[in-house]
PDB file of N, CA and C in Angstrom:
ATOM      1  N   UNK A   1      54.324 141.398  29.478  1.00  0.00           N
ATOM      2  CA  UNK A   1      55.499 141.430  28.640  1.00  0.00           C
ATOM      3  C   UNK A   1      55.281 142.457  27.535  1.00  0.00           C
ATOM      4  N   UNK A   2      56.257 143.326  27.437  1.00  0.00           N
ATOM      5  CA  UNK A   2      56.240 143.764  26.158  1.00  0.00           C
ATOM      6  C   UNK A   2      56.411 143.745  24.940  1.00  0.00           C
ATOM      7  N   UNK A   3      55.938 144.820  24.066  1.00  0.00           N
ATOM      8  CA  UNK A   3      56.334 144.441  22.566  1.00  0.00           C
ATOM      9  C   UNK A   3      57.533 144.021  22.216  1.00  0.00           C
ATOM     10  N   UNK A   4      58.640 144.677  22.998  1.00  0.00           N
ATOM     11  CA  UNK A   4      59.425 144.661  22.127  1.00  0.00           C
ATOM     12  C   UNK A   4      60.332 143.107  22.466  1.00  0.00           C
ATOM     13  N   UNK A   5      59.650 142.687  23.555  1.00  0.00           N
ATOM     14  CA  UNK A   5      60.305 141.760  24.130  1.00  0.00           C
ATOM     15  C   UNK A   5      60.100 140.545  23.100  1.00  0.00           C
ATOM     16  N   UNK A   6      58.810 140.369  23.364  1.00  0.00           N
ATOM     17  CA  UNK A   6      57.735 139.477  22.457  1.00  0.00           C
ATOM     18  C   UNK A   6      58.661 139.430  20.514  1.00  0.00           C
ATOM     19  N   UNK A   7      59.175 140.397  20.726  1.00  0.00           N
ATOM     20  CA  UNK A   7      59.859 140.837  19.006  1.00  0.00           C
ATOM     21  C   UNK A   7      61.244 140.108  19.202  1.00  0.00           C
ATOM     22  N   UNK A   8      62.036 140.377  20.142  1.00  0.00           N
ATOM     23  CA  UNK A   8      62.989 139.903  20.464  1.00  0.00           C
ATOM     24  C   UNK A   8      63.168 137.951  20.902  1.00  0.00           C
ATOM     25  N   UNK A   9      62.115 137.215  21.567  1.00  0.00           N
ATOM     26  CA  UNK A   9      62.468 136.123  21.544  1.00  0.00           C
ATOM     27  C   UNK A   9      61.774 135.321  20.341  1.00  0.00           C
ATOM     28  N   UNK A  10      60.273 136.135  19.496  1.00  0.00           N
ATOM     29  CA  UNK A  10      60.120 135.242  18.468  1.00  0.00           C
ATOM     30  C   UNK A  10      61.373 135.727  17.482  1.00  0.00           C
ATOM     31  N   UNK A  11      62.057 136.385  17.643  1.00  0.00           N
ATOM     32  CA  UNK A  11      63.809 136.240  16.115  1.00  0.00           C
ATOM     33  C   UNK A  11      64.771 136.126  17.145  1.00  0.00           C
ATOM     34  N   UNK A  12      64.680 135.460  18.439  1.00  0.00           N
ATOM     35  CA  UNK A  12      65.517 134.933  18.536  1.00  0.00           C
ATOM     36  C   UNK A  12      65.783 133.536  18.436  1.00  0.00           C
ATOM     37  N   UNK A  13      64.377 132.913  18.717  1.00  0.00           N
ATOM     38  CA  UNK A  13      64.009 131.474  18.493  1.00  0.00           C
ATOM     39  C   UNK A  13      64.102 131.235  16.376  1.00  0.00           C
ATOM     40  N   UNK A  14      64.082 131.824  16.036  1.00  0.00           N
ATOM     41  CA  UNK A  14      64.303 131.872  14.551  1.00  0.00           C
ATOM     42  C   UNK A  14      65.857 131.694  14.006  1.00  0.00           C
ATOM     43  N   UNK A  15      66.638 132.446  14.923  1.00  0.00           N
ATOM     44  CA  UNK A  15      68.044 132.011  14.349  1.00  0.00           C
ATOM     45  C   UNK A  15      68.694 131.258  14.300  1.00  0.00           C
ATOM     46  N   UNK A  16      69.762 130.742  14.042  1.00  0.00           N
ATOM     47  CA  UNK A  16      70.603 129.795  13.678  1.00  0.00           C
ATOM     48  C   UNK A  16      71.072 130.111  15.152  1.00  0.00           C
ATOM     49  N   UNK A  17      71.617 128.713  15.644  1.00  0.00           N
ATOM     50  CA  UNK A  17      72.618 128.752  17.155  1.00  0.00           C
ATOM     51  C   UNK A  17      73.816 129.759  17.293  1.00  0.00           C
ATOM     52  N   UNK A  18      74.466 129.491  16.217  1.00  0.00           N
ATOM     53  CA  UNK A  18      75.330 130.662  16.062  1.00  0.00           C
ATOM     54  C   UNK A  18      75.163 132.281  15.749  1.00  0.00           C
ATOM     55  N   UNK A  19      74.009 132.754  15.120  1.00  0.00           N
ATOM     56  CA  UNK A  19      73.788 134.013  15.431  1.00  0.00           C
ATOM     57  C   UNK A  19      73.004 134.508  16.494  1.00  0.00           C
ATOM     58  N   UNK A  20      72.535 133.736  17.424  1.00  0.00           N
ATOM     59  CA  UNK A  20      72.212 133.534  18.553  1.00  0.00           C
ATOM     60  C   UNK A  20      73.121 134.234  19.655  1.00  0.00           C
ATOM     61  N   UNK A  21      73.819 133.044  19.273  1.00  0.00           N
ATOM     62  CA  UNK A  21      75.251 133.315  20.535  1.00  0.00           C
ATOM     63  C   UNK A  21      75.711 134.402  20.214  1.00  0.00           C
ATOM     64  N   UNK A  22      75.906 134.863  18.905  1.00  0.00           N
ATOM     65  CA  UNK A  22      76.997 136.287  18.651  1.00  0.00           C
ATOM     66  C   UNK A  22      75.571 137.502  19.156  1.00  0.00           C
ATOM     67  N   UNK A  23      74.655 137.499  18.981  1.00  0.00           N
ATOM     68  CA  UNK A  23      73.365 138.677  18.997  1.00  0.00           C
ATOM     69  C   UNK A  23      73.366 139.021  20.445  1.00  0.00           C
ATOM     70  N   UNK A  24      73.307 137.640  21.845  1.00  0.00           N
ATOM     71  CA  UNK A  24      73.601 137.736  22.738  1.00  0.00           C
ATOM     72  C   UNK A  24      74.840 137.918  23.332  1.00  0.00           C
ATOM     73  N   UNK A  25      75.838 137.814  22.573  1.00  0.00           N
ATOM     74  CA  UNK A  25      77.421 138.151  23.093  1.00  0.00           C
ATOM     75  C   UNK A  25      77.453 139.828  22.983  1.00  0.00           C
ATOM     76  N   UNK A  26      77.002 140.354  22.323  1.00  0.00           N
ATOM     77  CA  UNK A  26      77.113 142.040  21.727  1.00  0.00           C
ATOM     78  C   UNK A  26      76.089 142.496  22.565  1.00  0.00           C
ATOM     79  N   UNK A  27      75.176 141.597  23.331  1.00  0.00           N
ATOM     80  CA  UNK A  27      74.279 142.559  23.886  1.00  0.00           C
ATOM     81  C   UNK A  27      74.711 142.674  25.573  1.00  0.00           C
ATOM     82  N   UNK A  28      75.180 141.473  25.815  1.00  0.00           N
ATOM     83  CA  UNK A  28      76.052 141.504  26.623  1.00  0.00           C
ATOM     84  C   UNK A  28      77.357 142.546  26.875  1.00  0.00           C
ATOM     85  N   UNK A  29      77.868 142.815  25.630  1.00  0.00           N
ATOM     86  CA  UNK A  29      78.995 143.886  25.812  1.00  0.00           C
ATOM     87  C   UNK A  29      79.157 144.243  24.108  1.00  0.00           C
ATOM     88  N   UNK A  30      78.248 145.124  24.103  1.00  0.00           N
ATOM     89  CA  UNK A  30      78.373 146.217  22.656  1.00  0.00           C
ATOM     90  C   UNK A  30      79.705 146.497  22.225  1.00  0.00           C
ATOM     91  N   UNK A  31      80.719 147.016  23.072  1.00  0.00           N
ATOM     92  CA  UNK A  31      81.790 147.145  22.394  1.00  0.00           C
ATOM     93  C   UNK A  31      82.541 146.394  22.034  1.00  0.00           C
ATOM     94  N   UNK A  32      82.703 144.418  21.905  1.00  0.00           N
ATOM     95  CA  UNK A  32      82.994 143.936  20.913  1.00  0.00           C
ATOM     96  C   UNK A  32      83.077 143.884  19.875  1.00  0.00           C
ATOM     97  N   UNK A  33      84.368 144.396  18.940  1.00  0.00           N
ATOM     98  CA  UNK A  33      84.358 144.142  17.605  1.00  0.00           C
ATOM     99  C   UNK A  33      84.304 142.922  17.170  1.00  0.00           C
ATOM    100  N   UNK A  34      84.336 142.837  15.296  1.00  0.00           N
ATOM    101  CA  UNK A  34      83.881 141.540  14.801  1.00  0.00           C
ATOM    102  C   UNK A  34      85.699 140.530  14.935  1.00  0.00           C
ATOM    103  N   UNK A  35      86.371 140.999  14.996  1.00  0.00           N
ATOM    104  CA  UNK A  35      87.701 140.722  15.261  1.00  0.00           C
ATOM    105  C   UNK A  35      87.243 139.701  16.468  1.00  0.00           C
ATOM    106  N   UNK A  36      86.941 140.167  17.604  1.00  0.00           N
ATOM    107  CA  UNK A  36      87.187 139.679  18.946  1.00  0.00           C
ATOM    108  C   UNK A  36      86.162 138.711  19.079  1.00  0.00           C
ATOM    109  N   UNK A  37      85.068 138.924  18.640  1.00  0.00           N
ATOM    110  CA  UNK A  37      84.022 137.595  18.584  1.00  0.00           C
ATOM    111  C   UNK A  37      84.670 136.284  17.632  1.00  0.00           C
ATOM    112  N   UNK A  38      84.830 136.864  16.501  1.00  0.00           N
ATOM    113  CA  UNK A  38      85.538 136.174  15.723  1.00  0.00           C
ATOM    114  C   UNK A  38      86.906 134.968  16.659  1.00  0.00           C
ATOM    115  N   UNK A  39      87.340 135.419  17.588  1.00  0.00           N
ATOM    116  CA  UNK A  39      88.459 134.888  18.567  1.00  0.00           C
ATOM    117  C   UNK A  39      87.943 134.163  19.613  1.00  0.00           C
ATOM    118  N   UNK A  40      86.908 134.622  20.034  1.00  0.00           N
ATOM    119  CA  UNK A  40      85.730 134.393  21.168  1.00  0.00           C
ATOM    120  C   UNK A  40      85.348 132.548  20.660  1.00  0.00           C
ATOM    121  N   UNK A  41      84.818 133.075  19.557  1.00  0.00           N
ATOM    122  CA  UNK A  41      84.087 131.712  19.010  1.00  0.00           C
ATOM    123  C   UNK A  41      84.939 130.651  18.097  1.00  0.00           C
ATOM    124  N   UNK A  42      86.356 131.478  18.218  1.00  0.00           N
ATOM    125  CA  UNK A  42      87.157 130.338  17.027  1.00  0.00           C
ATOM    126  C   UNK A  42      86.236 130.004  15.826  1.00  0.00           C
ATOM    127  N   UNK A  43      86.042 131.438  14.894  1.00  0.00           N
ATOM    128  CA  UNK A  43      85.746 131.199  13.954  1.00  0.00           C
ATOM    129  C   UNK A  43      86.129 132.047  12.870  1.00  0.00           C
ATOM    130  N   UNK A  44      86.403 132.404  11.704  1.00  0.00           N
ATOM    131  CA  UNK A  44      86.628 133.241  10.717  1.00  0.00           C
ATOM    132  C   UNK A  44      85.435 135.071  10.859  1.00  0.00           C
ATOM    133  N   UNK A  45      86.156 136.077  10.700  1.00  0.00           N
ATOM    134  CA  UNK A  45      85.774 137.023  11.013  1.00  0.00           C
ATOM    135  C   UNK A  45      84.512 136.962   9.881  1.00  0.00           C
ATOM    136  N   UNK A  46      84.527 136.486   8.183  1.00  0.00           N
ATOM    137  CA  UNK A  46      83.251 136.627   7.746  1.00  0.00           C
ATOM    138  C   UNK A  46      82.362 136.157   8.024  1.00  0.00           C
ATOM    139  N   UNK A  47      82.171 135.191   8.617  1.00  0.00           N
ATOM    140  CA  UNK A  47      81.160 133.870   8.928  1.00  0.00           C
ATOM    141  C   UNK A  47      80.534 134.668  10.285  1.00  0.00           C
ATOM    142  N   UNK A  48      81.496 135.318  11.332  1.00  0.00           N
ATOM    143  CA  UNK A  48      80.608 136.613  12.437  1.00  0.00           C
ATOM    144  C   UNK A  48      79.789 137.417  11.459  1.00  0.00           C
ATOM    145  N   UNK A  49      80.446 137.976  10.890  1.00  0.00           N
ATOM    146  CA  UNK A  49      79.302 138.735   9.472  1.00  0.00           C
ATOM    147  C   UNK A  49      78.421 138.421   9.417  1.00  0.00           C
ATOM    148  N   UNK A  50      78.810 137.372   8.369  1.00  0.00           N
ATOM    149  CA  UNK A  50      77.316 136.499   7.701  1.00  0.00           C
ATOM    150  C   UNK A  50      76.477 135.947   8.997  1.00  0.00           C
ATOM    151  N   UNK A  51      76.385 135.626  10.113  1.00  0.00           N
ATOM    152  CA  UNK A  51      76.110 135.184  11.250  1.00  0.00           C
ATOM    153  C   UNK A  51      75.462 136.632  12.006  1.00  0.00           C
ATOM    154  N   UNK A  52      75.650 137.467  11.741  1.00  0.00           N
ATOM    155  CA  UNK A  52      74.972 138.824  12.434  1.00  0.00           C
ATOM    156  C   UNK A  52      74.147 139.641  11.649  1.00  0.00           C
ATOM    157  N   UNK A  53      74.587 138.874  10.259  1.00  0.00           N
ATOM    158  CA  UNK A  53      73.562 140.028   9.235  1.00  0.00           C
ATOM    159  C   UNK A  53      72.426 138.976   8.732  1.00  0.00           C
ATOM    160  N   UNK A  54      72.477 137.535   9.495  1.00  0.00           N
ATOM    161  CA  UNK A  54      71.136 136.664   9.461  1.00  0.00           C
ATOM    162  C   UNK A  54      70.527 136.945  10.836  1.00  0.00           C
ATOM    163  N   UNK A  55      71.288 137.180  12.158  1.00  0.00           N
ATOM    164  CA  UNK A  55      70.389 137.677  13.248  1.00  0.00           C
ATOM    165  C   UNK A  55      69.858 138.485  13.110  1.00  0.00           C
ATOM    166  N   UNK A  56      70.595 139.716  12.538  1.00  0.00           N
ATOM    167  CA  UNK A  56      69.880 141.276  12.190  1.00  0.00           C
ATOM    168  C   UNK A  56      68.472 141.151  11.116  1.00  0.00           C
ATOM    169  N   UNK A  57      68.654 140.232  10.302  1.00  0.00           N
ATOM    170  CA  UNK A  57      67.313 140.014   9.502  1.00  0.00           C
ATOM    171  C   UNK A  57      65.823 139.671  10.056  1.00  0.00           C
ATOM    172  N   UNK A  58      66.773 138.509  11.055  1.00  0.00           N
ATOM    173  CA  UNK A  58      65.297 138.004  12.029  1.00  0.00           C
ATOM    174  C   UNK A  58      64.835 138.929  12.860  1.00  0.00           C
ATOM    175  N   UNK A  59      65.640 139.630  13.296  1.00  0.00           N
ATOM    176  CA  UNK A  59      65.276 140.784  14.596  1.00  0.00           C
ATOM    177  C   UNK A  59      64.134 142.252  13.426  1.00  0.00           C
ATOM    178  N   UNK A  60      64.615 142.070  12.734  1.00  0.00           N
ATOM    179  CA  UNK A  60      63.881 143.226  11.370  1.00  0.00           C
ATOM    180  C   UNK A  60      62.748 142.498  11.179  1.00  0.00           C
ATOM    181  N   UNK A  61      63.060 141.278  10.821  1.00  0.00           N
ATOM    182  CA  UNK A  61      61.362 140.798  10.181  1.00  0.00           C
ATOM    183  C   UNK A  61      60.376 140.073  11.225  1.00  0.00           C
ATOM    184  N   UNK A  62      61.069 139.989  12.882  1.00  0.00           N
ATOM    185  CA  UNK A  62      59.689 140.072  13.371  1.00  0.00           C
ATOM    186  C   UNK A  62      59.720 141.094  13.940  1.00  0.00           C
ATOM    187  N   UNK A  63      59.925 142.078  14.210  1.00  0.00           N
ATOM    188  CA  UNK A  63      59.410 143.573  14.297  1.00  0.00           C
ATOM    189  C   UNK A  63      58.531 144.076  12.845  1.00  0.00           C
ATOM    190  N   UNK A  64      58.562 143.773  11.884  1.00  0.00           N
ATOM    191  CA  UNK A  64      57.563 144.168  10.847  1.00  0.00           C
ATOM    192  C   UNK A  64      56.541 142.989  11.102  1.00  0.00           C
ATOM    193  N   UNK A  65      56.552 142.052  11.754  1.00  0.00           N
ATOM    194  CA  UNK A  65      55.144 141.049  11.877  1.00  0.00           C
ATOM    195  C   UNK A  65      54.320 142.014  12.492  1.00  0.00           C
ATOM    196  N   UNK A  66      53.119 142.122  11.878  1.00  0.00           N
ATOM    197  CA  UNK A  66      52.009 142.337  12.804  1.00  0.00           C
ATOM    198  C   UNK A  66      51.721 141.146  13.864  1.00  0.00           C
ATOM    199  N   UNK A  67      50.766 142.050  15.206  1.00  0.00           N
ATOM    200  CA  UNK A  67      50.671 140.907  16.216  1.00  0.00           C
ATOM    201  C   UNK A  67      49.489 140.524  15.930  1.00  0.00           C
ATOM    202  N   UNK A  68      49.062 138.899  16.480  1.00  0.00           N
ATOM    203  CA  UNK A  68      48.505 137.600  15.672  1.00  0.00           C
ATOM    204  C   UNK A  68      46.885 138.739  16.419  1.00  0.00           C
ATOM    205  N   UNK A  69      45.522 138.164  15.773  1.00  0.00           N
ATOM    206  CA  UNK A  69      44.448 138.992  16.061  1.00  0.00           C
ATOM    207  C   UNK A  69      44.089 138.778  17.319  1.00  0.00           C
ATOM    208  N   UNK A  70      44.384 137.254  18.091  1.00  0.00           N
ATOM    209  CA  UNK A  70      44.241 137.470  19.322  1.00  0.00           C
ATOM    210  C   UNK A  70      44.933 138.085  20.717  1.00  0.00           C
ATOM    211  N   UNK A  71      45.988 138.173  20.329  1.00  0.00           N
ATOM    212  CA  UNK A  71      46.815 139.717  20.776  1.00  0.00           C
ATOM    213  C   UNK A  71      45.896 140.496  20.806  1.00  0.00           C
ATOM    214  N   UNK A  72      44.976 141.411  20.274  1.00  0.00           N
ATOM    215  CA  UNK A  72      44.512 142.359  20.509  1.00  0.00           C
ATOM    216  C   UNK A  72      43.220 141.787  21.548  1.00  0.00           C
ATOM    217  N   UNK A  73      42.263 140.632  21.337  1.00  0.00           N
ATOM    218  CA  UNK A  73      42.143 140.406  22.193  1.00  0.00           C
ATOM    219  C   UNK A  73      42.328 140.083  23.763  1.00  0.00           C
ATOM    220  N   UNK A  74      43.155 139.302  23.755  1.00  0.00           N
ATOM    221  CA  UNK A  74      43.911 139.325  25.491  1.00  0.00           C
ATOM    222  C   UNK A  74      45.252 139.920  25.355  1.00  0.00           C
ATOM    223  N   UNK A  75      45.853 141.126  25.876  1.00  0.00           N
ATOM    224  CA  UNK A  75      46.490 141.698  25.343  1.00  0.00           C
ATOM    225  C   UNK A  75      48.064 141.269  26.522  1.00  0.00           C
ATOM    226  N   UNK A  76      48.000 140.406  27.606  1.00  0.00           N
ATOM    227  CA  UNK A  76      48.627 140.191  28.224  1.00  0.00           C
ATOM    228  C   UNK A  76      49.390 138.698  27.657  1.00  0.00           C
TER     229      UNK A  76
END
């Protein structure tokens, strides 16, 4: 598995259910605007916001984790 993978499910297991679902809805199909998720999920267009700019945090701060020291030991 790779890094970046390894980066991707420890902030995804970190988020809230709902920025979850929206992080995987956009990756699923990028060209959703916040309008249409917002419709998708029957919810208010800020709360997609606030809900993507707490996924976007987790996805940032475990990509700045360094990997744990035994990672470098067994590297698989």
């Amino acid at each position: 598995m790779g890094k970046a993978n390894r980066i991707d499910r420890k902030a995804l297991r970190r988020m809230s259910p709902l920025a979850r679902q929206l992080i995987l809805a956009l990756r699923a199909d990028p060209s959703l605007s916040n309008e249409a998720l917002a419709k998708m999920f029957v919810i208010s267009v800020a709360r997609v916001e606030a809900a993507l700019v707490e996924g976007l945090k987790r996805l940032i701060e475990a990509g700045r984790e360094p990997d744990p020291f035994w990672r470098r030991l067994w590297p698989w």
